[in-house]
N, C-alpha and C. Protein backbone atom coordinates (compact mmCIF):
# COMPACT_ATOMS: atom_id res chain seq x y z
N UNK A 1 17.12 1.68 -8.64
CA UNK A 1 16.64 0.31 -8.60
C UNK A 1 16.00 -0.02 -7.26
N UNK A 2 16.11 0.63 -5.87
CA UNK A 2 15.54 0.34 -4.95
C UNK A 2 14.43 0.23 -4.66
N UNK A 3 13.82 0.58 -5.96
CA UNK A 3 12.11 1.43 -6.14
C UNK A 3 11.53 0.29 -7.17
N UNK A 4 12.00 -0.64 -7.39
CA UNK A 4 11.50 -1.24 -8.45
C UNK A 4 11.02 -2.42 -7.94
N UNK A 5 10.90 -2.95 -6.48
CA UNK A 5 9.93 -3.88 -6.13
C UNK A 5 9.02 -3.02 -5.30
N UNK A 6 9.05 -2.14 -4.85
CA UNK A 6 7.38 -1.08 -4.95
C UNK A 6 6.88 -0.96 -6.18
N UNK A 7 7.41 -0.92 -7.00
CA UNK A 7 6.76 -0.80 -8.33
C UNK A 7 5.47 -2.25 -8.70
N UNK A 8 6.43 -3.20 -8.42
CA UNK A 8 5.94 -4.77 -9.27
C UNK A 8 4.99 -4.91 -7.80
N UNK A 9 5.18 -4.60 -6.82
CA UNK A 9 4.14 -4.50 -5.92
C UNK A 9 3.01 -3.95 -6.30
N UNK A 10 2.62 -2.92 -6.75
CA UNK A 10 1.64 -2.38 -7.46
C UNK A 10 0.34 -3.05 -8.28
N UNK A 11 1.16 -3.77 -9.41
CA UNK A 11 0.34 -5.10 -10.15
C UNK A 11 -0.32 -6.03 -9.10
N UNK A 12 -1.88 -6.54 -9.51
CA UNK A 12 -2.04 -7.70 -8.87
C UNK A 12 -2.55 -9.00 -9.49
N UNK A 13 -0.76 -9.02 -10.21
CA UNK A 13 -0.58 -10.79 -10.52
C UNK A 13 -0.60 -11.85 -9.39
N UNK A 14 -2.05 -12.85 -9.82
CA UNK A 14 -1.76 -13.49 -8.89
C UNK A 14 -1.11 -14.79 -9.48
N UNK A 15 -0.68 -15.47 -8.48
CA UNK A 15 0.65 -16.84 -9.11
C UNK A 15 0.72 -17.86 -7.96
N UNK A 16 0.83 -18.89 -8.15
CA UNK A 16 1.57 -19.71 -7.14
C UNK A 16 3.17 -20.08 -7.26
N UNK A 17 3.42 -20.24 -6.36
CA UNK A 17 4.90 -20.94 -6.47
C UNK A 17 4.52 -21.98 -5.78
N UNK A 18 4.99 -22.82 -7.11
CA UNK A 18 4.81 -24.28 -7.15
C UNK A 18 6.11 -25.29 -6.09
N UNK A 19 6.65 -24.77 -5.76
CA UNK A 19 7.64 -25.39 -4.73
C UNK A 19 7.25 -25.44 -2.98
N UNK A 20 6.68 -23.96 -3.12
CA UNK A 20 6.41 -23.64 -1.53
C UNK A 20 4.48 -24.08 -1.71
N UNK A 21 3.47 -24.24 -2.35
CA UNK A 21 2.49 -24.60 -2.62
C UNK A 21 1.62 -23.54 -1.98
N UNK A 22 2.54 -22.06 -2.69
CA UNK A 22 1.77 -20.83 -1.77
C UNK A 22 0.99 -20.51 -2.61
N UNK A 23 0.14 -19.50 -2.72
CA UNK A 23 -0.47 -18.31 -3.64
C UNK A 23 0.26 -17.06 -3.25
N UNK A 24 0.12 -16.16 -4.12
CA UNK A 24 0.28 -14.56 -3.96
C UNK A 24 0.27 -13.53 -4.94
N UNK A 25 -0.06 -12.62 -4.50
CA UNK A 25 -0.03 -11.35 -5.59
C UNK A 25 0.92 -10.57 -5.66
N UNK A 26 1.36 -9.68 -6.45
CA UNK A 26 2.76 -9.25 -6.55
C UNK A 26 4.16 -9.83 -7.10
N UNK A 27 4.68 -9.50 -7.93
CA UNK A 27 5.72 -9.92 -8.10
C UNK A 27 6.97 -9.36 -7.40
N UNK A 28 6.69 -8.55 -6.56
CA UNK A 28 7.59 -8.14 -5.59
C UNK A 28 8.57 -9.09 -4.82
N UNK A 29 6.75 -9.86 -4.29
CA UNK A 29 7.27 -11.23 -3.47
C UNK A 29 8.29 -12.29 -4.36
N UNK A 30 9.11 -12.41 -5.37
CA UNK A 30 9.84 -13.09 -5.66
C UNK A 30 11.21 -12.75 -6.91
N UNK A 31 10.76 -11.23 -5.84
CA UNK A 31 12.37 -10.55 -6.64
C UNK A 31 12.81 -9.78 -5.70
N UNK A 32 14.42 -9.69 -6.07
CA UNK A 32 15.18 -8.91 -5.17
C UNK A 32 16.05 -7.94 -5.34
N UNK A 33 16.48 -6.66 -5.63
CA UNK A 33 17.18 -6.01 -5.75
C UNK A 33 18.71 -5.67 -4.80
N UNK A 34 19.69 -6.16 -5.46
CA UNK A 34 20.83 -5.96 -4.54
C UNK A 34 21.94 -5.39 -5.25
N UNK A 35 22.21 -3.99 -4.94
CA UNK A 35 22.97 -3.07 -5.18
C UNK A 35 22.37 -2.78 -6.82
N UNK A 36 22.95 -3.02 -7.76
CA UNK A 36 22.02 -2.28 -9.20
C UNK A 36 21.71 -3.88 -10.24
N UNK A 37 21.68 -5.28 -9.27
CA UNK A 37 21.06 -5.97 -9.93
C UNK A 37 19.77 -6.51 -9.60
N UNK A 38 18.97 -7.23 -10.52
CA UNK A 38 17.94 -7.23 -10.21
C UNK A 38 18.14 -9.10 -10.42
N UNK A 39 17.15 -9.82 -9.56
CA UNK A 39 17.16 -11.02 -9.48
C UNK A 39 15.83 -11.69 -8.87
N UNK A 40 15.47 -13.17 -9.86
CA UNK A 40 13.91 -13.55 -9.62
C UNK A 40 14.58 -14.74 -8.42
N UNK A 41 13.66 -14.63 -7.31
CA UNK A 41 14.08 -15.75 -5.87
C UNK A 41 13.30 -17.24 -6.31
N UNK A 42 13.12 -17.34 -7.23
CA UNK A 42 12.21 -18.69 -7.58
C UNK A 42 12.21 -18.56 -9.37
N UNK A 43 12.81 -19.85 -10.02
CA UNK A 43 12.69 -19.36 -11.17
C UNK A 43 11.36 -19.61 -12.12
N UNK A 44 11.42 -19.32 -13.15
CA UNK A 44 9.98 -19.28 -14.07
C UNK A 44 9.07 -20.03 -14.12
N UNK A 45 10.03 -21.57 -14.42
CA UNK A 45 9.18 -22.86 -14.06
C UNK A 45 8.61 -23.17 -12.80
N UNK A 46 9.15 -22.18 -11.73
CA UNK A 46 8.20 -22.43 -10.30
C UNK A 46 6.60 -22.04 -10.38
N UNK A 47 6.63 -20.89 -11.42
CA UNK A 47 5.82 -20.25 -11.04
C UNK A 47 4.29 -20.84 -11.77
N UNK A 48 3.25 -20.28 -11.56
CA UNK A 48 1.84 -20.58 -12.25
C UNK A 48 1.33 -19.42 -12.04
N UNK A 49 0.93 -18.73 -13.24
CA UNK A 49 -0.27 -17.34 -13.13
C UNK A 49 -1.78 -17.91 -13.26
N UNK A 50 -2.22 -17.04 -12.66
CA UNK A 50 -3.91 -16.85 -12.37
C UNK A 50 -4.26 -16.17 -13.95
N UNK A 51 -5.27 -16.54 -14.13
CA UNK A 51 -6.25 -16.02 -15.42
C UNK A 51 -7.09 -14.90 -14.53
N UNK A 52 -7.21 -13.65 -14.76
CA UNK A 52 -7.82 -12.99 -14.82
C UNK A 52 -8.96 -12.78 -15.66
């Protein structure tokens, strides 16, 4: 599991998080891996995807 936000790093979803009024690509930036769970740092309704 340590490898799995290099992974979502990879993709370039872009999104805002609607709380911090950021942009970014990656879903790396709002997950965390700690010990063998996996967890989103902002939940769903924060978020907004980009149309590609």
């Amino acid at each position: 599991m340590t490898g799995f936000p290099a992974f979502l790093d990879q993709a370039a979803d872009e999104f805002w998080i609607i709380s911090t009024g950021h942009s970014t690509t990656g879903l790396d930036a709002i997950v965390e891996v700690i010990d063998s769970k996996v967890r989103m740092t902002h939940p769903p309704e924060d978020l907004v995807f980009a149309e590609n």
